[in-house]
Protein backbone atom coordinates (compact mmCIF):
# COMPACT_ATOMS: atom_id res chain seq x y z
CA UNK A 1 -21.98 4.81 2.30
CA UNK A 2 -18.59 6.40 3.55
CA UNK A 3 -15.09 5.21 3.01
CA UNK A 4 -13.19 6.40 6.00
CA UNK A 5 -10.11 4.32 6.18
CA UNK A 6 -7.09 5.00 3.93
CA UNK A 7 -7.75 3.01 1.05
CA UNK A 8 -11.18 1.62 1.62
CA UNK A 9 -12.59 3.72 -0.97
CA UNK A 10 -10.92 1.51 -4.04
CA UNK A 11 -11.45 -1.33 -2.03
CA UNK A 12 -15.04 -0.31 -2.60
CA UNK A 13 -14.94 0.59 -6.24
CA UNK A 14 -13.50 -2.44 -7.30
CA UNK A 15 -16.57 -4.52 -6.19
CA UNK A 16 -19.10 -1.85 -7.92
CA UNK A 17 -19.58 0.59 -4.85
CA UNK A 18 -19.58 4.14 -5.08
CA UNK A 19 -19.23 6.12 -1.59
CA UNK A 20 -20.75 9.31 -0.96
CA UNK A 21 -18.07 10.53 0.67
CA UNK A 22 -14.35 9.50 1.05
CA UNK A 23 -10.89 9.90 2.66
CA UNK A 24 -8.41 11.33 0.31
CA UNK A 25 -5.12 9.58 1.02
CA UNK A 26 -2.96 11.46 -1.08
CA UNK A 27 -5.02 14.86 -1.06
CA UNK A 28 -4.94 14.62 -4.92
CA UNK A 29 -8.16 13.02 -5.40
CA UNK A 30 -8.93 9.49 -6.97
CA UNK A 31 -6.14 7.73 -8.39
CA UNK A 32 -6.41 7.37 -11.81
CA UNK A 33 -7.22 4.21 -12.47
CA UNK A 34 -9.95 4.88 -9.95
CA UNK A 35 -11.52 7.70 -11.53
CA UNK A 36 -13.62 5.75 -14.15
CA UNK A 37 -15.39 3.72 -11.83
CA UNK A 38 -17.23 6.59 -10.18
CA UNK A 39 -18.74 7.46 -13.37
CA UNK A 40 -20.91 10.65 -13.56
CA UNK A 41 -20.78 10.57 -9.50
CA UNK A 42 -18.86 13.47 -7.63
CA UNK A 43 -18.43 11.84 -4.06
CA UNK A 44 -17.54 14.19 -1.19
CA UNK A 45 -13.72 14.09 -0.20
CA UNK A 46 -11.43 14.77 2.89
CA UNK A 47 -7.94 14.51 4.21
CA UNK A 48 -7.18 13.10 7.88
CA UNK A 49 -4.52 15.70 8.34
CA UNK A 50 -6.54 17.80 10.69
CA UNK A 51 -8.56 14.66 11.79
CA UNK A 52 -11.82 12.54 11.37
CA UNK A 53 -14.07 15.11 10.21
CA UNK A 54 -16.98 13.48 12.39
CA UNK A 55 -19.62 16.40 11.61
CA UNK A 56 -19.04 15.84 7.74
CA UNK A 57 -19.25 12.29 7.55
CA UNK A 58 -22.31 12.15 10.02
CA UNK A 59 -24.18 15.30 7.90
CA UNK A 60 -23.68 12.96 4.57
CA UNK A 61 -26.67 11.17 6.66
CA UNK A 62 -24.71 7.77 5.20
CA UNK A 63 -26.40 4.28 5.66
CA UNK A 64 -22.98 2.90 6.76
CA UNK A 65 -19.36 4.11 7.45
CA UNK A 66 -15.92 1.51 6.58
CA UNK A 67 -13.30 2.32 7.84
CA UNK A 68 -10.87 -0.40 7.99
CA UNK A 69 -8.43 1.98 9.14
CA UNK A 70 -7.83 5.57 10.40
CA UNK A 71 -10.17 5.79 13.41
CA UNK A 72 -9.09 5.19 16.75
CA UNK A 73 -11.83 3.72 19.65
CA UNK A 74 -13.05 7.35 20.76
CA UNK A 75 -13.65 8.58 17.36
CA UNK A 76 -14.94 4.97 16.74
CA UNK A 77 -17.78 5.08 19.29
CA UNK A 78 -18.80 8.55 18.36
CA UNK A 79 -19.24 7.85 14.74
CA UNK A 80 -20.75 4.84 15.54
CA UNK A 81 -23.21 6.51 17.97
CA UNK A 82 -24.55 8.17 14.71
CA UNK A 83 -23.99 6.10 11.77
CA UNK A 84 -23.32 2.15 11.71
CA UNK A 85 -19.60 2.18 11.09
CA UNK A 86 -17.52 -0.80 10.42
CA UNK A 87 -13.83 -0.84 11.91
CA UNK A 88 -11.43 -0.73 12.21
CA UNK A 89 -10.10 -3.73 10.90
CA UNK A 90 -6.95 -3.29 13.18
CA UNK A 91 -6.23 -1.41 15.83
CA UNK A 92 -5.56 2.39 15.54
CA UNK A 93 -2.85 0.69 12.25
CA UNK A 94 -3.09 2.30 8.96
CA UNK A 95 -2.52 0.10 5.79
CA UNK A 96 -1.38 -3.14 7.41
CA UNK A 97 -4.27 -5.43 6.38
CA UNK A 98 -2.96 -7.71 3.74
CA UNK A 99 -5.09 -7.05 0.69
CA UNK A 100 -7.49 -10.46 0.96
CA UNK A 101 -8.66 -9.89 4.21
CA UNK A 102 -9.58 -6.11 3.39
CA UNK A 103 -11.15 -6.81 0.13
CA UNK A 104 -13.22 -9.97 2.23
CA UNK A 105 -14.31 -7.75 4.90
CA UNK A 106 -15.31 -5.06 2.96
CA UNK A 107 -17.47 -7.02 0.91
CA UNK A 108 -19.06 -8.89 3.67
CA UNK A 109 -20.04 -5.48 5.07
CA UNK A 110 -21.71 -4.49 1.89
CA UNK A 111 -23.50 -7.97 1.25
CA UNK A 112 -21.40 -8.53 -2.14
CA UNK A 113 -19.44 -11.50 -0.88
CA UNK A 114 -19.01 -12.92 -4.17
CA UNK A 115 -17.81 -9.95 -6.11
CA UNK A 116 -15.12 -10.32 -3.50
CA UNK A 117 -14.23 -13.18 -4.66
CA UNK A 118 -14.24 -12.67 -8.05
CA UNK A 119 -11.49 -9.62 -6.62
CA UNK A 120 -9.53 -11.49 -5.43
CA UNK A 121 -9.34 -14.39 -7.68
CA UNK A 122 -8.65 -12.37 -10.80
CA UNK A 123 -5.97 -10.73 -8.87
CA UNK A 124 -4.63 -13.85 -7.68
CA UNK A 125 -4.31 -15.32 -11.53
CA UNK A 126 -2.27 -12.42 -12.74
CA UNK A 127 0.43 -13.09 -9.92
CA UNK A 128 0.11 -16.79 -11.40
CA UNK A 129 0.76 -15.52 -14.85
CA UNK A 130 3.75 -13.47 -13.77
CA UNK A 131 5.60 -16.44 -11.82
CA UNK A 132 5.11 -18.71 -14.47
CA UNK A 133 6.75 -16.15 -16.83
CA UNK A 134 9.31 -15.00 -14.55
CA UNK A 135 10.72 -18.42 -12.87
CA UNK A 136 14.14 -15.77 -12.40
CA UNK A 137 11.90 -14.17 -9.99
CA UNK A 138 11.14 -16.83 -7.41
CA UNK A 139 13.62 -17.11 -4.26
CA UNK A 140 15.18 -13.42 -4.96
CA UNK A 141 16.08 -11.83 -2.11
CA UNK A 142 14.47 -8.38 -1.95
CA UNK A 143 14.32 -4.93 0.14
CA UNK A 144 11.58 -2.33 -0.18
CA UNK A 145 12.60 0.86 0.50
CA UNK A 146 12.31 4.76 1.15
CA UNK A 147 15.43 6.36 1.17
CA UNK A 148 14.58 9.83 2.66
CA UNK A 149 16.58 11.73 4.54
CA UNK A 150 17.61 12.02 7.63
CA UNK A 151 16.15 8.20 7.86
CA UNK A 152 16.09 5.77 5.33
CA UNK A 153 13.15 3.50 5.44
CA UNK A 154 12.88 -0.10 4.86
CA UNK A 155 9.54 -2.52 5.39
CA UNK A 156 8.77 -5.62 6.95
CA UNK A 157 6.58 -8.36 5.52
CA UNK A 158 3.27 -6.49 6.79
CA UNK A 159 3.96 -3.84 5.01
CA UNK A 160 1.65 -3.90 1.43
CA UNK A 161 4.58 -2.61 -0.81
CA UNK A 162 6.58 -5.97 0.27
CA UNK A 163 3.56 -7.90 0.09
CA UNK A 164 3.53 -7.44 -3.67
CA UNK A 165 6.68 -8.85 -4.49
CA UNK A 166 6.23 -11.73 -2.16
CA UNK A 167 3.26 -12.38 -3.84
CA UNK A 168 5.46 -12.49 -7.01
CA UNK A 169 8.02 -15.29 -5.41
CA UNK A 170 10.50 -12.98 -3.98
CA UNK A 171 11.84 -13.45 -0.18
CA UNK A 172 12.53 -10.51 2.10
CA UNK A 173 15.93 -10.70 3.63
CA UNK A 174 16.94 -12.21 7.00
CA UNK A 175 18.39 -8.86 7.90
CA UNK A 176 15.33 -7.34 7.28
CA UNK A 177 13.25 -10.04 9.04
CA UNK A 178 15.33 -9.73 11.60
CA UNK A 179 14.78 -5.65 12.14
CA UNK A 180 11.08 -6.56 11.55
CA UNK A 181 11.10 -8.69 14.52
CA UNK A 182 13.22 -6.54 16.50
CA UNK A 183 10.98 -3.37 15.26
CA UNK A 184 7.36 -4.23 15.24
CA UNK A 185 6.13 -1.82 16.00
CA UNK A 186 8.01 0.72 13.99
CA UNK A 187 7.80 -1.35 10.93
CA UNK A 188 3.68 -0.32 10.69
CA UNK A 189 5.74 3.09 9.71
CA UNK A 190 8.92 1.92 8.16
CA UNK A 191 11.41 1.02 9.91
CA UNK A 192 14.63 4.17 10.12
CA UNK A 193 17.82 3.33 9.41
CA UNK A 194 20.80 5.41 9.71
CA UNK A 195 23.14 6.33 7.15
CA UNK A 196 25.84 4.38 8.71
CA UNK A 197 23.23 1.38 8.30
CA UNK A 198 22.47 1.07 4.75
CA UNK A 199 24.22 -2.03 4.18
CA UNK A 200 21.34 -3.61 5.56
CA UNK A 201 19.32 -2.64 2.52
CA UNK A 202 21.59 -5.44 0.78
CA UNK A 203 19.46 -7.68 -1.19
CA UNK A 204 19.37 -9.55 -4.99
CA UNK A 205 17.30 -6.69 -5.91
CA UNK A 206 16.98 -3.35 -3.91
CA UNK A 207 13.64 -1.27 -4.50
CA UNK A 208 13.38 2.11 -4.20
CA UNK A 209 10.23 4.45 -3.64
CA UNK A 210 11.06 8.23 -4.48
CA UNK A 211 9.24 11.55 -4.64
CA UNK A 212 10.22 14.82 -5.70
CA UNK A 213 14.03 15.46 -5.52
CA UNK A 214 14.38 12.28 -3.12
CA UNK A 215 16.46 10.35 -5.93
CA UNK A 216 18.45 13.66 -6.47
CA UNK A 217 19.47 13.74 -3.25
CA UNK A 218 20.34 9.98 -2.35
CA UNK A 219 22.76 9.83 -5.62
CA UNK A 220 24.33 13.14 -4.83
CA UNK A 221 25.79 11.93 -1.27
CA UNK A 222 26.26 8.51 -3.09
CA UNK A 223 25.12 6.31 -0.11
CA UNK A 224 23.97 3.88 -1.39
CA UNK A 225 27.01 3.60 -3.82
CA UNK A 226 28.79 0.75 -1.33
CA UNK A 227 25.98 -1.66 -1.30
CA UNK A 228 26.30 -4.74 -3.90
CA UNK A 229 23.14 -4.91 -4.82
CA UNK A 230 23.61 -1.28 -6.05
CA UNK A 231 27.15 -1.73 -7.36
CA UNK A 232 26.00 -4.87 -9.54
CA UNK A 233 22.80 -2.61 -11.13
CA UNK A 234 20.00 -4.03 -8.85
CA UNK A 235 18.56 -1.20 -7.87
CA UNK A 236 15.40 -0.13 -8.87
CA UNK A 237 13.95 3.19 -8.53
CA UNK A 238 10.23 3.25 -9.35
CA UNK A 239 8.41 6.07 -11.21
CA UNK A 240 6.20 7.55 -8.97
CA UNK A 241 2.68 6.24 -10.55
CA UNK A 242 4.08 2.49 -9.20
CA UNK A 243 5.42 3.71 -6.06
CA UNK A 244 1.23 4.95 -5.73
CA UNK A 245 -0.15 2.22 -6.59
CA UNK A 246 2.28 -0.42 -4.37
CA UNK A 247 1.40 2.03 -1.40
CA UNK A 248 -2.33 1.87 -1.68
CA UNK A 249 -2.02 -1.79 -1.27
CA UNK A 250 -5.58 -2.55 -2.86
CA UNK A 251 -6.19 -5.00 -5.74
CA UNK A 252 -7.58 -2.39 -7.61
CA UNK A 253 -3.84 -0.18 -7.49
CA UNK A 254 -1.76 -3.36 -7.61
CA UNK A 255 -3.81 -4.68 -11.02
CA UNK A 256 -3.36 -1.40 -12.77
CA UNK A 257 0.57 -0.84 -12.16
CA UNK A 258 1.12 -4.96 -11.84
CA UNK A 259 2.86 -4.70 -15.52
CA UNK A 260 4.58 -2.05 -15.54
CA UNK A 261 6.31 -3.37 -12.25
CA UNK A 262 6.84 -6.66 -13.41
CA UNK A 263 8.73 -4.93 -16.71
CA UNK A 264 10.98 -2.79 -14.07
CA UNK A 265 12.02 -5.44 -12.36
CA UNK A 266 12.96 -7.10 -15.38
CA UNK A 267 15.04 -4.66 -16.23
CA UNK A 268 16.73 -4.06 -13.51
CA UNK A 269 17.48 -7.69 -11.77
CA UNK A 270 20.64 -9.23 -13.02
């Protein structure tokens, strides 16, 4: 079996399936909290940058290709031509299936239906542990964010990053909603804002995805400086191992960095 799509590959690990081959999202390799579920298996990797490598995936001689994402309809019926191949799940859009459905289709394809289940369900309880602990939590306004220049991204409700803190009982601003809306079909990629348009970033709590220098540079032209969200503390920069594992979007990356979020947040909304 192949895991094409962006994620699908954890998708598939966390109901016991080891690929043959997979896409490398980040070009890094497996997350780590991935890693020990391959065991003493060294599955075949890839990065989409220069495209579908169709002659790879199809010399694996694989029983069956997922690939909820990542493959557009000419690719689709070429692969599929060769190998049974599953997806995508929607159309030509990378990471926008909310985390149930993925996790539910995959399994289906695979014949572990229950194992998806179990997923999802012991997902599911740990967001019930963390609202019943954090009633300061539910109703928050909140704003997920990339704040690279020359654009500075923010994400609608598809997005999986914001999905994650709805799940948790915060709401995503009407501004936001509104752009979202306005947007749709930008907001599969972020949607830009301007500089002169960061107020709309202005939320009870203001999260912030970063990489590199990106912090650096944000603080040092101090635009964000005017936003009250930002002047009352509510900001919240992740470290980059959460930003990871809110922009796989699996419940196999949201499990392993759910705690460490939750204690961020914590600390950072007044």
């Amino acid at each position: 079996m192949v895991a094409l799509g962006y994620t699908d590959v954890e998708v598939l690990l966390s109901m016991g399936v080891v690929p043959i081959g997979f896409t490398d999202f980040f070009g890094t390799g497996l997350n780590e909290w991935a890693r020990p579920l391959v065991g003493e298996k060294s599955p075949e990797s890839w990065e989409l940058t220069g495209g579908v490598p169709l002659e790879k995936i199809i010399e694996l001689e694989p029983d069956l290709v997922i690939a909820s994402d990542a493959l557009d309809r000419p690719n689709y019926d070429r692969l599929n031509a060769a190998v049974p191949t599953v997806g995508p799940f929607k159309k030509n859009a990378a990471f926008g299936t909310p985390w149930r459905d993925h996790t539910r289709r995959t399994a289906k394809a695979v014949d572990r239906v229950a194992r998806g289940e179990i997923v999802i369900t012991d997902l599911e309880e740990r967001y019930a542990e963390v609202k019943a602990k954090h009633f300061e939590f539910l109703d928050k306004t909140v704003t997920y964010s990339w704040p690279i220049e020359p654009d500075y991204y923010v994400y609608g409700a598809s997005d999986p990053r914001v999905q994650v803190f709805l799940e948790l009982g915060f709401a995503l601003t009407e501004s936001v909603q509104r752009l979202d809306r306005k947007e749709s079909k930008a907001s599969e990629a972020g949607i830009a804002l301007s500089a002169e348009r960061l107020d709309l970033l202005d939320a009870d709590l203001i999260v912030a995805q970063n990489y590199g220098t990106e912090r650096q540079k944000a603080e040092r032209r101090s635009l964000l400086d005017t936003i009250p969200a930002v002047k009352a503390g509510n900001l919240l920069w992740l470290p980059e191992r959460v930003s990871d594992g809110l922009a796989f979007g699996t419940s196999l990356s949201t499990s392993a960095i759910l705690d460490d979020l939750v204690k961020a947040i914590s600390k950072t909304l007044k």
